[in-house]
C-alpha atoms as a PDB file:
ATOM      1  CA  UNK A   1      -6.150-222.402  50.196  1.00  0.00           C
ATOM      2  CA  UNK A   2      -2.837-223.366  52.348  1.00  0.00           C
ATOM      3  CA  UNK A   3      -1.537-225.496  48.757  1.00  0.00           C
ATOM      4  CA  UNK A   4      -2.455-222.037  46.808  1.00  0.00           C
ATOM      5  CA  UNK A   5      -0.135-219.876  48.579  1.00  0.00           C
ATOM      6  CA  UNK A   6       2.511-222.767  48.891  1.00  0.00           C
ATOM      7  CA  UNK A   7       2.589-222.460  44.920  1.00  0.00           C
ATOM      8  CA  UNK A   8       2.581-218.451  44.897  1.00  0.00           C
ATOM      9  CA  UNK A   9       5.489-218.704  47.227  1.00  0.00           C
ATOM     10  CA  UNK A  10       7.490-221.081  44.836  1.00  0.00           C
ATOM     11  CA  UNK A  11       6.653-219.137  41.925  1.00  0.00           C
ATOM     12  CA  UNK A  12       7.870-216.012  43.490  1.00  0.00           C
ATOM     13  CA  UNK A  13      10.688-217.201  45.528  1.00  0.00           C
ATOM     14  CA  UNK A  14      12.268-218.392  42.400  1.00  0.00           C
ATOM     15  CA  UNK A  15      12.243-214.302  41.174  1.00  0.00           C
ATOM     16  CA  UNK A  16      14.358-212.450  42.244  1.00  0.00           C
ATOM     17  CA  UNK A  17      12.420-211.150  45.200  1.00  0.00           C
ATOM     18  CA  UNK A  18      10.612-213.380  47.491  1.00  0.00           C
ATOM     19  CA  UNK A  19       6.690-213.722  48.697  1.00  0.00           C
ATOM     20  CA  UNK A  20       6.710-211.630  51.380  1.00  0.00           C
ATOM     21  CA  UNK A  21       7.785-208.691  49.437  1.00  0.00           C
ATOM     22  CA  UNK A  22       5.184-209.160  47.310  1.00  0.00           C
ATOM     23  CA  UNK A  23       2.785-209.569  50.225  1.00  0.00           C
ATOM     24  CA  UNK A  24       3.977-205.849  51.326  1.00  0.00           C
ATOM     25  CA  UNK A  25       3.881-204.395  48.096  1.00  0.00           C
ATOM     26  CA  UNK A  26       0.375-205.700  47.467  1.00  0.00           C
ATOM     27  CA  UNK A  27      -0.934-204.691  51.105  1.00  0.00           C
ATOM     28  CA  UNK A  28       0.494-201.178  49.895  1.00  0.00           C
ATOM     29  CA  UNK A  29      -0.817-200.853  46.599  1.00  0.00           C
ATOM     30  CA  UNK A  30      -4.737-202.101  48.491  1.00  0.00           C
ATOM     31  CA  UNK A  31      -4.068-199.434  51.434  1.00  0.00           C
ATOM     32  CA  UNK A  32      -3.157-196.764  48.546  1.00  0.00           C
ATOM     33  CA  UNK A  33      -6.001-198.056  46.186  1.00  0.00           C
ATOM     34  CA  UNK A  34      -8.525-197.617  49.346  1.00  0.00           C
ATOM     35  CA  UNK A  35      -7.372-194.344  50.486  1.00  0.00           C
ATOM     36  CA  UNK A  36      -7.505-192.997  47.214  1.00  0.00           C
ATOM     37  CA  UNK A  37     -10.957-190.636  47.206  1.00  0.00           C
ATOM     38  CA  UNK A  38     -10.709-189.442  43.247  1.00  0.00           C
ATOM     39  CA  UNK A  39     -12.657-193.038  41.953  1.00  0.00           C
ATOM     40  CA  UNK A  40     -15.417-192.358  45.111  1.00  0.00           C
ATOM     41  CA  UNK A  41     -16.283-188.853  44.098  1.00  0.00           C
ATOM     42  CA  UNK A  42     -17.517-190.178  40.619  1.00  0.00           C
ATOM     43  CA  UNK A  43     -19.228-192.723  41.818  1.00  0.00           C
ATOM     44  CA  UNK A  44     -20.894-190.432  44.251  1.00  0.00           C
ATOM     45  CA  UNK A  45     -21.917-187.958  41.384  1.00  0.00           C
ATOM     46  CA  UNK A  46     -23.328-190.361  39.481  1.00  0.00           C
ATOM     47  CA  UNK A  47     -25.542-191.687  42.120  1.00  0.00           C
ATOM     48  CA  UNK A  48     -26.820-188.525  42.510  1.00  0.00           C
ATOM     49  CA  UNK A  49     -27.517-188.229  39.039  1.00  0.00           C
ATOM     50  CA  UNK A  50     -29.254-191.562  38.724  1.00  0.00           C
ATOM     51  CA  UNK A  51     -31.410-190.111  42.115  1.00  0.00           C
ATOM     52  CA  UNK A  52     -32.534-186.704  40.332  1.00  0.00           C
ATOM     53  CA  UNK A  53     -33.712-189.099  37.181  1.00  0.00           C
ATOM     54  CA  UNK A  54     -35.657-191.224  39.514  1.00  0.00           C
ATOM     55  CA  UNK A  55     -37.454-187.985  41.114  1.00  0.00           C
ATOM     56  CA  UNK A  56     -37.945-186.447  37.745  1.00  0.00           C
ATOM     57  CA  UNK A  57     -39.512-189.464  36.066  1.00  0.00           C
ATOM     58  CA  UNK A  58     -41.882-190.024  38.952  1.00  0.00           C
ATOM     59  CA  UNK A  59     -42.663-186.162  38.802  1.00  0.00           C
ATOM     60  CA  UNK A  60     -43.441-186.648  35.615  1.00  0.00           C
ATOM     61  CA  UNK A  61     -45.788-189.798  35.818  1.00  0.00           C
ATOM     62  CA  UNK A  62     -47.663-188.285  38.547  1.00  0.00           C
ATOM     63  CA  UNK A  63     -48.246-185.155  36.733  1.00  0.00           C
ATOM     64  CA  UNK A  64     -49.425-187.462  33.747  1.00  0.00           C
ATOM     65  CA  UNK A  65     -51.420-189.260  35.620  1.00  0.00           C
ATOM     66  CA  UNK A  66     -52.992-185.866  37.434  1.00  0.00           C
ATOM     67  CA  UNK A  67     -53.347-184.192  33.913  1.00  0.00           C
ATOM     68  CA  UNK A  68     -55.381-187.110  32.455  1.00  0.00           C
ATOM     69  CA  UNK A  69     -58.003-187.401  35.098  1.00  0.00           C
ATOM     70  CA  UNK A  70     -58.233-183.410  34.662  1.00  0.00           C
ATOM     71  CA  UNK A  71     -58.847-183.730  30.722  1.00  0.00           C
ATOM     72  CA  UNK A  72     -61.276-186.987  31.516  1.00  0.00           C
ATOM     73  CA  UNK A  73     -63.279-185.085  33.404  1.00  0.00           C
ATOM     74  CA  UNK A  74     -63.261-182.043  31.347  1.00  0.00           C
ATOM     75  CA  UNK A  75     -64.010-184.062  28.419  1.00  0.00           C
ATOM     76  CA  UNK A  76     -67.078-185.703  30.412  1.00  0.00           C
ATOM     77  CA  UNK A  77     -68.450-183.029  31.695  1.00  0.00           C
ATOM     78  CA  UNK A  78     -68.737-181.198  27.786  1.00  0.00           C
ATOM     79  CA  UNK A  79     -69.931-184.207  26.606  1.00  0.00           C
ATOM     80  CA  UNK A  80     -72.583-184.125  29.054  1.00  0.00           C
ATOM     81  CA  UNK A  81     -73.926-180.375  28.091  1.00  0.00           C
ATOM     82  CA  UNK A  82     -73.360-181.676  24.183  1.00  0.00           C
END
């Protein structure tokens, strides 16, 4: 790791601004990039999206499930008076 940032700090030395400006800049841009709460809203909306699809499909399979044990019996208890 130390021979990594040795070699970032030649590349950008030889610029014409030096590593720990980029350092700042980048600990700025992170701080900004975190603090930013317009990417975390959308995220949060779909979640809740994918969590009402997850209630309604297990709504549904339940009900499914319900409804076919109604009609079985239904269905065996007219073939029993046929």
């Amino acid at each position: 790791m130390d021979h990594y940032l040795e070699t970032v700090k030649l590349r950008y030395k030889r610029g014409s601004w030096d590593f720990n400006m980029f350092i700042q800049r980048t600990k700025k841009r992170l701080l900004r990039f975190l603090a930013d709460e317009s990417g975390p809203t959308a995220v949060e909306y779909a979640v809740i999206i994918a969590l009402i699809i997850v209630v309604c499909i297990s709504a549904v399979t339940s009900m499914s499930t319900a409804t076919r044990a109604s009609l079985d019996a239904s269905s065996n208890a007219i073939q029993s008076v046929l």
